[in-house]
C-alpha atoms as a PDB file:
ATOM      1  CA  UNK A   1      44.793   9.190  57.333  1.00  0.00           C
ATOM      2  CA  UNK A   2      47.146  11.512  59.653  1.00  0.00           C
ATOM      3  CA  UNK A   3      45.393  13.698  61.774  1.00  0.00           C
ATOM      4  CA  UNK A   4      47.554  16.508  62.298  1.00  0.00           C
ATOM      5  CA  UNK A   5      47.661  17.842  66.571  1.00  0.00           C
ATOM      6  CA  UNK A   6      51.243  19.506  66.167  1.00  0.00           C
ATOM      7  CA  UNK A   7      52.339  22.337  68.412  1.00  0.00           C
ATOM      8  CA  UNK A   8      52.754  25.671  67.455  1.00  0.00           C
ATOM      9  CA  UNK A   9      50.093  25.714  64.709  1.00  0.00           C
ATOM     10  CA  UNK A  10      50.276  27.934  62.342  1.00  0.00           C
ATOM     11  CA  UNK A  11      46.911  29.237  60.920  1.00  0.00           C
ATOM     12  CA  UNK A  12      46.193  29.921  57.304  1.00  0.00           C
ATOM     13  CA  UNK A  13      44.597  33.475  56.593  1.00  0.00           C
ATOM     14  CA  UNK A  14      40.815  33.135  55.321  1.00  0.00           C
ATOM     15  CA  UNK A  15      40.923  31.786  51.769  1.00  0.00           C
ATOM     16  CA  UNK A  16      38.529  33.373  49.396  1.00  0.00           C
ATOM     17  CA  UNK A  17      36.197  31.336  47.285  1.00  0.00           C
ATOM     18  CA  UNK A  18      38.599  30.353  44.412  1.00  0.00           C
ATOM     19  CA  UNK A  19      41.476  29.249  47.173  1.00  0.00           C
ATOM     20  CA  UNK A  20      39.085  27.072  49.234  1.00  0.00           C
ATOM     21  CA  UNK A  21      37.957  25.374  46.182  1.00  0.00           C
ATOM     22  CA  UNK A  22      41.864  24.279  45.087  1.00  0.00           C
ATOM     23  CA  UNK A  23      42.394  23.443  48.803  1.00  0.00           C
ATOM     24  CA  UNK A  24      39.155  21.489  48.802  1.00  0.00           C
ATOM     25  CA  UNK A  25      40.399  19.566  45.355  1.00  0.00           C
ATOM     26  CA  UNK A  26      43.737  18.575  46.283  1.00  0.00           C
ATOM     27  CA  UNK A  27      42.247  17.640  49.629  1.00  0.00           C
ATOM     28  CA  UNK A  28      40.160  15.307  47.251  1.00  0.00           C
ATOM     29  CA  UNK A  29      43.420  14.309  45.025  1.00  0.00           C
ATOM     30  CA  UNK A  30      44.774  13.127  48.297  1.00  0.00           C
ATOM     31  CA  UNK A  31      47.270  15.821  48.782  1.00  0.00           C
ATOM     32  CA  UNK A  32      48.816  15.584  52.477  1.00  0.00           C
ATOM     33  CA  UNK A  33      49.929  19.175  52.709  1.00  0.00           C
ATOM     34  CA  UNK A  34      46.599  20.392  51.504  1.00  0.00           C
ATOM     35  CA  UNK A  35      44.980  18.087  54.090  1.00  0.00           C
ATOM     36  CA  UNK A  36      47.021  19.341  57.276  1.00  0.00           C
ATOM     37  CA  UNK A  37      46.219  22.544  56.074  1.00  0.00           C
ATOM     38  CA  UNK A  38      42.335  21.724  56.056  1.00  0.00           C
ATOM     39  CA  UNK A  39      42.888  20.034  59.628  1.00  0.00           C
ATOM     40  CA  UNK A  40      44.989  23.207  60.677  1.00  0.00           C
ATOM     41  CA  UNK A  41      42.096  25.827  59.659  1.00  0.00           C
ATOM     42  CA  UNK A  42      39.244  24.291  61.613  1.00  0.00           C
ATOM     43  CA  UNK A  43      40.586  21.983  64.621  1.00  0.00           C
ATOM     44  CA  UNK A  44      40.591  24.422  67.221  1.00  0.00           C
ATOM     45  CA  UNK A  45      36.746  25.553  66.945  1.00  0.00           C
ATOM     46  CA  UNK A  46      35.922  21.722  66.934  1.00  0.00           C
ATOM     47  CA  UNK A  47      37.316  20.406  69.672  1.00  0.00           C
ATOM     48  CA  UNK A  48      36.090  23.524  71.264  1.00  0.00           C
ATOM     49  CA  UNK A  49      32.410  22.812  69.684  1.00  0.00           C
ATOM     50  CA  UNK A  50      32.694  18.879  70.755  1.00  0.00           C
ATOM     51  CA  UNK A  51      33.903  19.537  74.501  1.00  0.00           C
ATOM     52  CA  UNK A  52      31.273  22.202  75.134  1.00  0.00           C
ATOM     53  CA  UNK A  53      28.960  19.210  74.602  1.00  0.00           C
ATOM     54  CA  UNK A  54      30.713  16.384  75.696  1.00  0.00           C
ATOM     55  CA  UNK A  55      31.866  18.092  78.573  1.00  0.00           C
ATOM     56  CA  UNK A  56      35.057  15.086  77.962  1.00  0.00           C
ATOM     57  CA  UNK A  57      38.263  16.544  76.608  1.00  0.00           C
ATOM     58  CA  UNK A  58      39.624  12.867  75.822  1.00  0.00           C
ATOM     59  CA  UNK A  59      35.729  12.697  73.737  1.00  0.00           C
ATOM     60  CA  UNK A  60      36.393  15.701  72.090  1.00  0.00           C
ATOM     61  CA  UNK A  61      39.947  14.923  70.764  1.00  0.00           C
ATOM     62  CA  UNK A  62      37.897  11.411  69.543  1.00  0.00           C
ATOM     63  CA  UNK A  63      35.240  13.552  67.936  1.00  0.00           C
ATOM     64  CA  UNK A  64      37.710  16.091  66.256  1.00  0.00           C
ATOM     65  CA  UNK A  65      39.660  13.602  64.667  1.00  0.00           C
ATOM     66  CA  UNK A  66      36.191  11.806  63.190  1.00  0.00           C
ATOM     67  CA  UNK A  67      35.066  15.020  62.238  1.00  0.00           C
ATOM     68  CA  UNK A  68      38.545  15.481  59.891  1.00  0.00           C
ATOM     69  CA  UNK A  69      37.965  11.941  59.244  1.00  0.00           C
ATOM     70  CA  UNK A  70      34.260  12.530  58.014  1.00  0.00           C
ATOM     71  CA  UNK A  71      34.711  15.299  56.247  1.00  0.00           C
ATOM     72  CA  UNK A  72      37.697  14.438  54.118  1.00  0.00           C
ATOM     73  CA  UNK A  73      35.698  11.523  52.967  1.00  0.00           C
ATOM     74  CA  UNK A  74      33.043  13.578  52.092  1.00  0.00           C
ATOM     75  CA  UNK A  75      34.546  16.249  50.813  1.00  0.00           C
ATOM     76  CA  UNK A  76      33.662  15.074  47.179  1.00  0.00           C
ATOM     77  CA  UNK A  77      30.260  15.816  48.226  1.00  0.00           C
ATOM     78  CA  UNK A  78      30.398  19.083  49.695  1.00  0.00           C
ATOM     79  CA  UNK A  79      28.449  21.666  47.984  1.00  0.00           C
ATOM     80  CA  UNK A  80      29.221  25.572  48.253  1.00  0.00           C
ATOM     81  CA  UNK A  81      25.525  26.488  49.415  1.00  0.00           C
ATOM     82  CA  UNK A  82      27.231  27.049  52.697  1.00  0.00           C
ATOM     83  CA  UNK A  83      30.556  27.655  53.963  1.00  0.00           C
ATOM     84  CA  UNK A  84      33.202  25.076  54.782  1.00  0.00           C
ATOM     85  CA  UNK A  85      33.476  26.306  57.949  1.00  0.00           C
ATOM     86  CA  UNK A  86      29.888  25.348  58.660  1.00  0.00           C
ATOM     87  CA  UNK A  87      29.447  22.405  56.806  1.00  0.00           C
ATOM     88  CA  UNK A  88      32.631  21.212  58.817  1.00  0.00           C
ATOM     89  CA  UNK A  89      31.056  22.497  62.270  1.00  0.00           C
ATOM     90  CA  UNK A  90      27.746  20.186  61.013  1.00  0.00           C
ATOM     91  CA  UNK A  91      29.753  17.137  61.017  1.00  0.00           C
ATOM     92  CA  UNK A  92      31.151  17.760  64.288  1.00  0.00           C
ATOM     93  CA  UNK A  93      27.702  18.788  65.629  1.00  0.00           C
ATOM     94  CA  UNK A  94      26.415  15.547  64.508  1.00  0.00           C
ATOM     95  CA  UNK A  95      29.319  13.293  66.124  1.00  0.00           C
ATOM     96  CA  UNK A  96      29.185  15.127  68.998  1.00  0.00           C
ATOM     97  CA  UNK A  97      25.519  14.225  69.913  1.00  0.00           C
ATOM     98  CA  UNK A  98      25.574  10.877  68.675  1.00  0.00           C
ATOM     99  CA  UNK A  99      28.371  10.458  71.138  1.00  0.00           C
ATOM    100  CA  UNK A 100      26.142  11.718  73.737  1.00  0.00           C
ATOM    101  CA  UNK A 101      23.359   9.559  73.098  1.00  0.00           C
ATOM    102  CA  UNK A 102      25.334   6.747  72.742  1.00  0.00           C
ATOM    103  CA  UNK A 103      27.088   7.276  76.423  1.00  0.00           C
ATOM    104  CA  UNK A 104      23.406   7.870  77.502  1.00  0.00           C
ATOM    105  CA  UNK A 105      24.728  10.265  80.455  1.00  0.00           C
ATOM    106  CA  UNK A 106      22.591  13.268  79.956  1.00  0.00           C
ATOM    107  CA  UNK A 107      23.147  14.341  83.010  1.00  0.00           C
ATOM    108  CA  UNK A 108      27.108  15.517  82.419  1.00  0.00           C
ATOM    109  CA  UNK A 109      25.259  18.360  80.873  1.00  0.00           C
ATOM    110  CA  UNK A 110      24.806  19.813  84.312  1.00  0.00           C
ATOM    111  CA  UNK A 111      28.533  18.667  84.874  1.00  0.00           C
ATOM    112  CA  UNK A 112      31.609  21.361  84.448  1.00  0.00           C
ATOM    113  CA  UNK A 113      34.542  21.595  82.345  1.00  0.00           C
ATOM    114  CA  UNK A 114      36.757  21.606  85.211  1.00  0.00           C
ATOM    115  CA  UNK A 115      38.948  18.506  83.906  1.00  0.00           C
ATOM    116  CA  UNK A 116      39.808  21.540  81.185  1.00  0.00           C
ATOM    117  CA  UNK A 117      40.532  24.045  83.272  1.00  0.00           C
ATOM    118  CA  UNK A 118      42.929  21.463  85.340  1.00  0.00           C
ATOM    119  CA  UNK A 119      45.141  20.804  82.491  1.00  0.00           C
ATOM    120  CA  UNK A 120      48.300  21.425  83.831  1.00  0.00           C
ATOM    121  CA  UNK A 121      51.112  23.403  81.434  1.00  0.00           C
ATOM    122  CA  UNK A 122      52.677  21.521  78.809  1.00  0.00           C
ATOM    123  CA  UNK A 123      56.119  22.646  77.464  1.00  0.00           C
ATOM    124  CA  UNK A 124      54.523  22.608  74.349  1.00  0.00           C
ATOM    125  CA  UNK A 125      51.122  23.854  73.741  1.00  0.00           C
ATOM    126  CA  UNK A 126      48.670  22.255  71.935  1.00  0.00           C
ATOM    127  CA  UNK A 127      45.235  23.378  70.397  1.00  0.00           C
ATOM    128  CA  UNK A 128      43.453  22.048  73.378  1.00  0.00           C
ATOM    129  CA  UNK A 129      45.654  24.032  75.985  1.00  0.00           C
ATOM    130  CA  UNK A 130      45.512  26.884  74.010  1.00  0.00           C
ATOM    131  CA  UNK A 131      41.414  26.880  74.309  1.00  0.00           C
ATOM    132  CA  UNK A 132      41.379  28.310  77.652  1.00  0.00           C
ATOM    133  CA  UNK A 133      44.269  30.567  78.294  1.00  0.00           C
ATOM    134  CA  UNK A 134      43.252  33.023  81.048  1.00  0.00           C
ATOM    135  CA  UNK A 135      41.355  32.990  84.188  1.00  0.00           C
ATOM    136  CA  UNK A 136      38.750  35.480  82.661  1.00  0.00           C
ATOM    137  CA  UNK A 137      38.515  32.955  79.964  1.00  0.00           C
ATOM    138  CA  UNK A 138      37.883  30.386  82.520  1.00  0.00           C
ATOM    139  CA  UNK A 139      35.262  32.254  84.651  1.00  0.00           C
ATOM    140  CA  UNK A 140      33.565  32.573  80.791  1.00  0.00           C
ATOM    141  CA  UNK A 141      33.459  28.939  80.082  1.00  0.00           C
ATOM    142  CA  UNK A 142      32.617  28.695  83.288  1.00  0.00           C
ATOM    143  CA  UNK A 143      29.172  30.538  83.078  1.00  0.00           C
ATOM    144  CA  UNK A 144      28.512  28.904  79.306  1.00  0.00           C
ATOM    145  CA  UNK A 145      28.879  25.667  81.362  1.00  0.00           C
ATOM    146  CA  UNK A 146      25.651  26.577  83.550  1.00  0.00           C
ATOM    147  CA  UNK A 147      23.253  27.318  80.141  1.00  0.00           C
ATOM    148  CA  UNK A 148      21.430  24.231  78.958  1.00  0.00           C
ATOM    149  CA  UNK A 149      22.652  22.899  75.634  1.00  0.00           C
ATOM    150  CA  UNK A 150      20.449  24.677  73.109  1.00  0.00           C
ATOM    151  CA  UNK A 151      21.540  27.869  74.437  1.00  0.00           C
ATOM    152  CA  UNK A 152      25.355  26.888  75.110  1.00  0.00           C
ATOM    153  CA  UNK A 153      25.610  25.747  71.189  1.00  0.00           C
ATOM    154  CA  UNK A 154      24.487  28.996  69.854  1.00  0.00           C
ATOM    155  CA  UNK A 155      26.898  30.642  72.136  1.00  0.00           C
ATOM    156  CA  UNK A 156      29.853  28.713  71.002  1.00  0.00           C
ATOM    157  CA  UNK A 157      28.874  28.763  67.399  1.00  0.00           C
ATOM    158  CA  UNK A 158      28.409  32.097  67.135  1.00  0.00           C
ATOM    159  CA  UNK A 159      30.467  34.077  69.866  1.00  0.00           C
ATOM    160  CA  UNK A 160      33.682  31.543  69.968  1.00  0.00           C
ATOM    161  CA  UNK A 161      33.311  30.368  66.280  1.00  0.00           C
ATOM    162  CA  UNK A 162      32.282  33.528  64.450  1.00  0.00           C
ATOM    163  CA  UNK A 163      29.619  31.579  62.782  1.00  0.00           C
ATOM    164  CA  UNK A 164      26.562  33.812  61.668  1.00  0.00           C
ATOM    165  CA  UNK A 165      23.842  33.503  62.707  1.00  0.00           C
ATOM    166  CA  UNK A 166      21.912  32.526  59.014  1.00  0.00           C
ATOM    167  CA  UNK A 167      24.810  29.599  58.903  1.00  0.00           C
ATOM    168  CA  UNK A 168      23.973  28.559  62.682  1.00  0.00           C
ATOM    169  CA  UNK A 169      20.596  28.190  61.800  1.00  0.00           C
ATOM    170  CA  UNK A 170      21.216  26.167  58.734  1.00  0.00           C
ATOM    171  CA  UNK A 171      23.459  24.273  60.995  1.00  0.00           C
ATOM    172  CA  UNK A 172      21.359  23.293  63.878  1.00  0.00           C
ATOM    173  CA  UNK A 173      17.531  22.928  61.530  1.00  0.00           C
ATOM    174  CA  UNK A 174      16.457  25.997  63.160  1.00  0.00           C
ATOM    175  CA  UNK A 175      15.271  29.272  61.662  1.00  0.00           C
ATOM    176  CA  UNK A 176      17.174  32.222  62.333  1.00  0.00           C
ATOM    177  CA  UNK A 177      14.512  33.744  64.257  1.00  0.00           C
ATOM    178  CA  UNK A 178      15.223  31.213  67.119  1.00  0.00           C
ATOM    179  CA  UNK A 179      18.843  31.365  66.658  1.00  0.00           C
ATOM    180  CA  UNK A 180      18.410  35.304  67.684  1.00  0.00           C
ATOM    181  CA  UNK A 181      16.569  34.392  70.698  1.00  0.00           C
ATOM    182  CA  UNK A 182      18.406  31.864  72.062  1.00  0.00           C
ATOM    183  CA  UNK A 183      21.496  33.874  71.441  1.00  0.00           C
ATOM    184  CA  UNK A 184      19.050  37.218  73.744  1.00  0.00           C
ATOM    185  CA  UNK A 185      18.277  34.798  76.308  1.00  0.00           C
ATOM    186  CA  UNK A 186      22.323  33.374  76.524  1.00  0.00           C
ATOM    187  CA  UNK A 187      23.589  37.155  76.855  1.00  0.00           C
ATOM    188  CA  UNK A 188      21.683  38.091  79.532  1.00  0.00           C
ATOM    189  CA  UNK A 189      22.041  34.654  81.115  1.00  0.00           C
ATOM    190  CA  UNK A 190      26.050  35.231  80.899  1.00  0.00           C
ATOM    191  CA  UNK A 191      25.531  38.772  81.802  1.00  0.00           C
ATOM    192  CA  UNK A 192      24.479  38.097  84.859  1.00  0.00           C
ATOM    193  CA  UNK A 193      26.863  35.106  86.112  1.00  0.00           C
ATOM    194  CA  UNK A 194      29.588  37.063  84.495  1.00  0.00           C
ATOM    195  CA  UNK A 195      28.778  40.497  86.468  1.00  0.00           C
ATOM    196  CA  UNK A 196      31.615  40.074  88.700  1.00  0.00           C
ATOM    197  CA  UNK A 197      34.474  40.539  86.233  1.00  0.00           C
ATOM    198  CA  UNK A 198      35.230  44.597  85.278  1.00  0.00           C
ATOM    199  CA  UNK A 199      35.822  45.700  81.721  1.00  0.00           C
ATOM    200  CA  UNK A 200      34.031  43.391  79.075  1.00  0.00           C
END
């Protein structure tokens, strides 16, 4: 199967329920465009889910392509009790940490993201140069690099991914209550390290 990485990607607005089911069965029937399409909609906020725990951008263009991989194969059995986008993000959740228990490195969790940040610029872009396109940006990831994982995740999931907060619980086994209070204790975490930069 093609996993599509071309520059210039062109996003496709939110579907409604009826849309993302006839994406989701042509996906099934095999149909390419439908599947670059499904690939287009959600690659982005995995690799930028998989390198905020791998901490490896060469790992997180691995994971995001098994994540596609995954969930095209298991798209027969997705059920609509939550959203795609969520039941995607799951997938790449899982990969990502059975990556990391695999490498049996825990320690990179205390590492940075500075291989990211060093990218140098391509003449084309690509959805992992376009993750981090400012230095504000930067300083951001940056300061979600310093919270420990349980915190970081939430962060991503819910503040870089839009994901809300009933889904992130779903996808992490968590109730929502803790999702809340991981997500306090992150703010005020990144509130402080992020003091230094004026305006938001």
């Amino acid at each position: 199967m093609k996993v599509f990485t071309s520059a210039h990607v062109i996003y496709a607005e939110r579907m409604d329920t009826a849309e993302s089911s006839l994406l989701i069965s042509r996906c099934i029937a095999g149909d390419e465009y439908s599947i670059e399409m499904f690939v287009r909609q959600h690659e982005i906020g995995v690799f930028r889910l998989a390198i905020s725990i791998l901490r490896d951008r060469s790992e997180a263009n691995e994971v995001t392509q098994e994540t596609f991989i995954a969930a095209i194969k298991s798209l027969p059995s997705y059920q609509e009790r939550s959203s795609l986008k969520a039941w995607v993000y799951t997938i790449a959740l899982n990969i990502s940490r059975s990556r990391l228990r695999k490498r049996k490195v825990l320690e990179k969790l205390k590492g940075s993201l500075s291989a990211l940040f060093q990218v140098e610029a391509q003449k084309h872009s690509s959805p992992e140069d376009a993750v981090i396109q400012t230095e504000k940006e930067a300083a951001i990831w940056n300061a979600l690099n310093e919270l420990d994982e349980k915190h970081r995740i939430v962060t991503v999931l819910r503040y870089f991914q839009s994901i809300h907060t009933t889904e992130i619980a779903e996808i992490l086994s968590i109730s929502e209550g803790t999702v809340h209070s991981r997500l306090h204790t992150a703010r005020e975490r990144l509130r402080i390290a992020l003091q230094h930069l004026h305006g938001d």
